[in-house]
Protein backbone atom coordinates (compact mmCIF):
# COMPACT_ATOMS: atom_id res chain seq x y z
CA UNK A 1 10.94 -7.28 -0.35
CA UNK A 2 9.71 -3.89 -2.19
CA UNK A 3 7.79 -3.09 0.86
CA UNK A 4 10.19 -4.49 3.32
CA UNK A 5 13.31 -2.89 2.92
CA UNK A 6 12.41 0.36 4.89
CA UNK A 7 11.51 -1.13 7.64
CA UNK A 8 14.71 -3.23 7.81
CA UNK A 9 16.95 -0.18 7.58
CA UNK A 10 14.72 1.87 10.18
CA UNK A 11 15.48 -1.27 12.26
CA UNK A 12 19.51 -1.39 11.76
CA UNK A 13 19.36 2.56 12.22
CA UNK A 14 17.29 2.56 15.99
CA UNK A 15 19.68 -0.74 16.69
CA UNK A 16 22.82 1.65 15.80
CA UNK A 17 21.43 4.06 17.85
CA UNK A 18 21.49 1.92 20.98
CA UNK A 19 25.26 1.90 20.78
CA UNK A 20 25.65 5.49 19.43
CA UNK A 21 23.66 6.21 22.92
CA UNK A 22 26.18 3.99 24.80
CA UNK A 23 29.33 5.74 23.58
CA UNK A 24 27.97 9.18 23.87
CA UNK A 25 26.52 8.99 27.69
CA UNK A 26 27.97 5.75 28.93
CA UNK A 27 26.62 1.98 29.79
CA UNK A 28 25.09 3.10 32.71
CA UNK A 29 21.64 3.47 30.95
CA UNK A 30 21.82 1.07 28.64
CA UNK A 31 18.92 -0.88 29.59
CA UNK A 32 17.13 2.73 29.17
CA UNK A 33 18.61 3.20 25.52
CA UNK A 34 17.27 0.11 24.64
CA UNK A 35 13.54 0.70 25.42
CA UNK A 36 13.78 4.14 23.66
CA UNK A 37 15.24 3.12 20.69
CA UNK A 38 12.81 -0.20 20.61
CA UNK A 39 9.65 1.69 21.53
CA UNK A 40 10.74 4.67 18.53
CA UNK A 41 10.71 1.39 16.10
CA UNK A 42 7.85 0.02 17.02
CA UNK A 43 5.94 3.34 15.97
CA UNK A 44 7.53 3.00 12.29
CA UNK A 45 6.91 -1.18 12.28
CA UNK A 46 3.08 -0.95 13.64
CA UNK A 47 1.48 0.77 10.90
CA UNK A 48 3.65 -0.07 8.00
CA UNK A 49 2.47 -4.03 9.43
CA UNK A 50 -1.12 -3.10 9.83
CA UNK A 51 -1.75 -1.28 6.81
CA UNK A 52 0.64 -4.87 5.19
CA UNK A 53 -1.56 -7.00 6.42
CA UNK A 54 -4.81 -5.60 5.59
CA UNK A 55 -3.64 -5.30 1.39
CA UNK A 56 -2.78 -8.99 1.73
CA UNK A 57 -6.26 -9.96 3.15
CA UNK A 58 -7.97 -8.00 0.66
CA UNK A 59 -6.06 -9.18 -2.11
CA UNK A 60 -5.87 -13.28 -0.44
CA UNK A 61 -6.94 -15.93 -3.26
CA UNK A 62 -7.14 -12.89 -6.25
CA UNK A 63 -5.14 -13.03 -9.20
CA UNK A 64 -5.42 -9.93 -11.92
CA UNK A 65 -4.92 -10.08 -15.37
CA UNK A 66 -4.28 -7.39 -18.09
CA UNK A 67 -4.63 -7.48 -21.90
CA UNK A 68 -2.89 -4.35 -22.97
CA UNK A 69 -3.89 -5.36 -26.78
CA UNK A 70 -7.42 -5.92 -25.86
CA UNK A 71 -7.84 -2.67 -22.91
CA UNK A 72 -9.25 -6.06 -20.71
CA UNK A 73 -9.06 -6.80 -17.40
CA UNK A 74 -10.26 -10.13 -15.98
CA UNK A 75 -10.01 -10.26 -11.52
CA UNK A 76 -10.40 -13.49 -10.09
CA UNK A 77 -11.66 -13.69 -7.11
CA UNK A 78 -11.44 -17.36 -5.35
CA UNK A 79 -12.01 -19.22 -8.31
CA UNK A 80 -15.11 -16.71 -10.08
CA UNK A 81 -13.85 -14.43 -12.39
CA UNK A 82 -15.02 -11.01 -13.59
CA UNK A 83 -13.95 -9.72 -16.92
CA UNK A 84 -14.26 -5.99 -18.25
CA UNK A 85 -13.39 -3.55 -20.62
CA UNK A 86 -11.70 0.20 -19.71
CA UNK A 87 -15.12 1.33 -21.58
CA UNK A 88 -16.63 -0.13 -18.68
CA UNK A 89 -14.77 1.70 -16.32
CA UNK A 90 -16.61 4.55 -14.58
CA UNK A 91 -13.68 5.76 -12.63
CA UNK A 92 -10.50 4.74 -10.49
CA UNK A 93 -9.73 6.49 -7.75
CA UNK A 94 -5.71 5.77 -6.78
CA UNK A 95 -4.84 6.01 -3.63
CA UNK A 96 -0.91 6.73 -2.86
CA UNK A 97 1.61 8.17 -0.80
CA UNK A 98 2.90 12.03 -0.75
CA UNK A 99 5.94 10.02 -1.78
CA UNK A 100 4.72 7.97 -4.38
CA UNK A 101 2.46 11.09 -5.71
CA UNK A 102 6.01 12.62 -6.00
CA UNK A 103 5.05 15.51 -3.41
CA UNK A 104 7.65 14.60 -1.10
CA UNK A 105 10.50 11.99 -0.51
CA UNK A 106 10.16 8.57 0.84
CA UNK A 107 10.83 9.10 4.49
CA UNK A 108 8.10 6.54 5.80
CA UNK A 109 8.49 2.88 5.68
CA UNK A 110 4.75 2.55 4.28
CA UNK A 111 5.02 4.91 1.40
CA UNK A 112 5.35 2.47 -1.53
CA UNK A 113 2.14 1.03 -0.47
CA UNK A 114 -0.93 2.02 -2.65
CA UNK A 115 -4.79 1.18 -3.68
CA UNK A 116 -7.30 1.46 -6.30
CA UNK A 117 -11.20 1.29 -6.19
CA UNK A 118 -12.34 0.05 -9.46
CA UNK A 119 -15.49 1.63 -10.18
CA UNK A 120 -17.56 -0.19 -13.30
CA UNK A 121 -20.76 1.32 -14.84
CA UNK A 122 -22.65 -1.15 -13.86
CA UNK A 123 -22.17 -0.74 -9.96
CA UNK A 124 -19.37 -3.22 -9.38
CA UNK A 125 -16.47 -2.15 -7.49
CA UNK A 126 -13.02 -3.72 -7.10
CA UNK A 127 -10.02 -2.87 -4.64
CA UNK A 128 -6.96 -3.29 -6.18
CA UNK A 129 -3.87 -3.04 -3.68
CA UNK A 130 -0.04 -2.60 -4.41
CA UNK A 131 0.75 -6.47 -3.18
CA UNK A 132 -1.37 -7.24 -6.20
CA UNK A 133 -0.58 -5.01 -8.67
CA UNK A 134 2.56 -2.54 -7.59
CA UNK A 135 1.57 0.45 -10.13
CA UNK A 136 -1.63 0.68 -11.27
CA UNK A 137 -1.32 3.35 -13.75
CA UNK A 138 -3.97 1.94 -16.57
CA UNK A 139 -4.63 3.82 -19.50
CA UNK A 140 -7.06 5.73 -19.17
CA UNK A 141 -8.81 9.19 -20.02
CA UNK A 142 -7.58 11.87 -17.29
CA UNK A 143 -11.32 12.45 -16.12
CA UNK A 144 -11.59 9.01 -15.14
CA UNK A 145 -8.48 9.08 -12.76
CA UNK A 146 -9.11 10.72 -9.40
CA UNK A 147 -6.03 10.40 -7.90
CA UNK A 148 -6.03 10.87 -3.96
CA UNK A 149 -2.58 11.83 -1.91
CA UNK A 150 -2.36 10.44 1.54
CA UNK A 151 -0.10 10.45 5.13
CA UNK A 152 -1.12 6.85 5.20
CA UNK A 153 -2.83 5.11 2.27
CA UNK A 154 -4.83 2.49 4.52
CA UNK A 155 -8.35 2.20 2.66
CA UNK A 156 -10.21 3.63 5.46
CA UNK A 157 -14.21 2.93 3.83
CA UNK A 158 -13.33 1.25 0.79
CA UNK A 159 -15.64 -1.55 0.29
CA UNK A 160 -15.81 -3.27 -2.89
CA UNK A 161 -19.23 -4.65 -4.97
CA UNK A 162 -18.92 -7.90 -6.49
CA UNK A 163 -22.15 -9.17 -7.09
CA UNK A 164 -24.69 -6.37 -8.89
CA UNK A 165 -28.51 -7.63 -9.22
């Protein structure tokens, strides 16, 4: 529902402007009213659901865990797991919103949506989305952060390494 709730209130506000057209130029064009206003939701619901459904089928079958005590992270991935330390950690590059970088407010019904690329010494990388884990801030070092501000935080080229030989 976190990344939802936008969406529904850009769709009671375009619905509420169907009858705010109505009473300001008549019923003569409703029909009319009702395209515009349908059409001018559709171009806030069509990225917020692509960019939705790409996190959830790069994130399908994982479950991540955290050992704060430990600084240990164990990702599994459809039943294989892959365990490492933050000294393992190269770098993690966090990808967010203007609004969640706190540049700007949320006006965009995909701006709590976020990733992270995982990058491990040893070549491994791991995409970490915000229907997985909301807030990735880990604890790291500042020079291993890069943190990357974005319109639209859909992870154009990220491609994740698994299996290093």
């Amino acid at each position: 529902m976190k990344n939802g709730w936008s969406i529904l209130i850009y769709a009671v506000c375009f619905y509420g402007l169907t009858y705010y057209l109505k009473y300001r130029f008549g019923i003569q064009d409703m029909r009319l009213y009702n395209l515009i206003c349908f059409f001018a939701f559709l171009i806030f619901f069509i990225p917020q659901l692509i960019i939705h459904l790409t996190y959830y089928w790069l994130n399908e079958g994982r479950i991540f865990y955290y050992n704060p005590s430990e600084h240990h992270i164990t990702i599994r991935i459809r039943g294989k797991e892959y365990g490492f330390n933050f000294d393992d950690i190269e770098s993690v590059e966090r990808n967010k919103s203007f609004a969640l970088s706190g540049v700007m407010y949320q006006w965009m019904p995909w701006d709590n949506y976020n990733y992270s690329v995982i990058r491990l010494k040893n070549g491994q990388r791991f995409v970490i989305t915000s229907l997985l884990v909301p807030d990735m801030d880990l604890p790291l070092e500042d020079k291993k952060i890069n943190l990357k501000k974005r319109f639209y935080a859909y992870p154009f080229g990220a491609r994740e390494v698994i299996d290093v030989t």
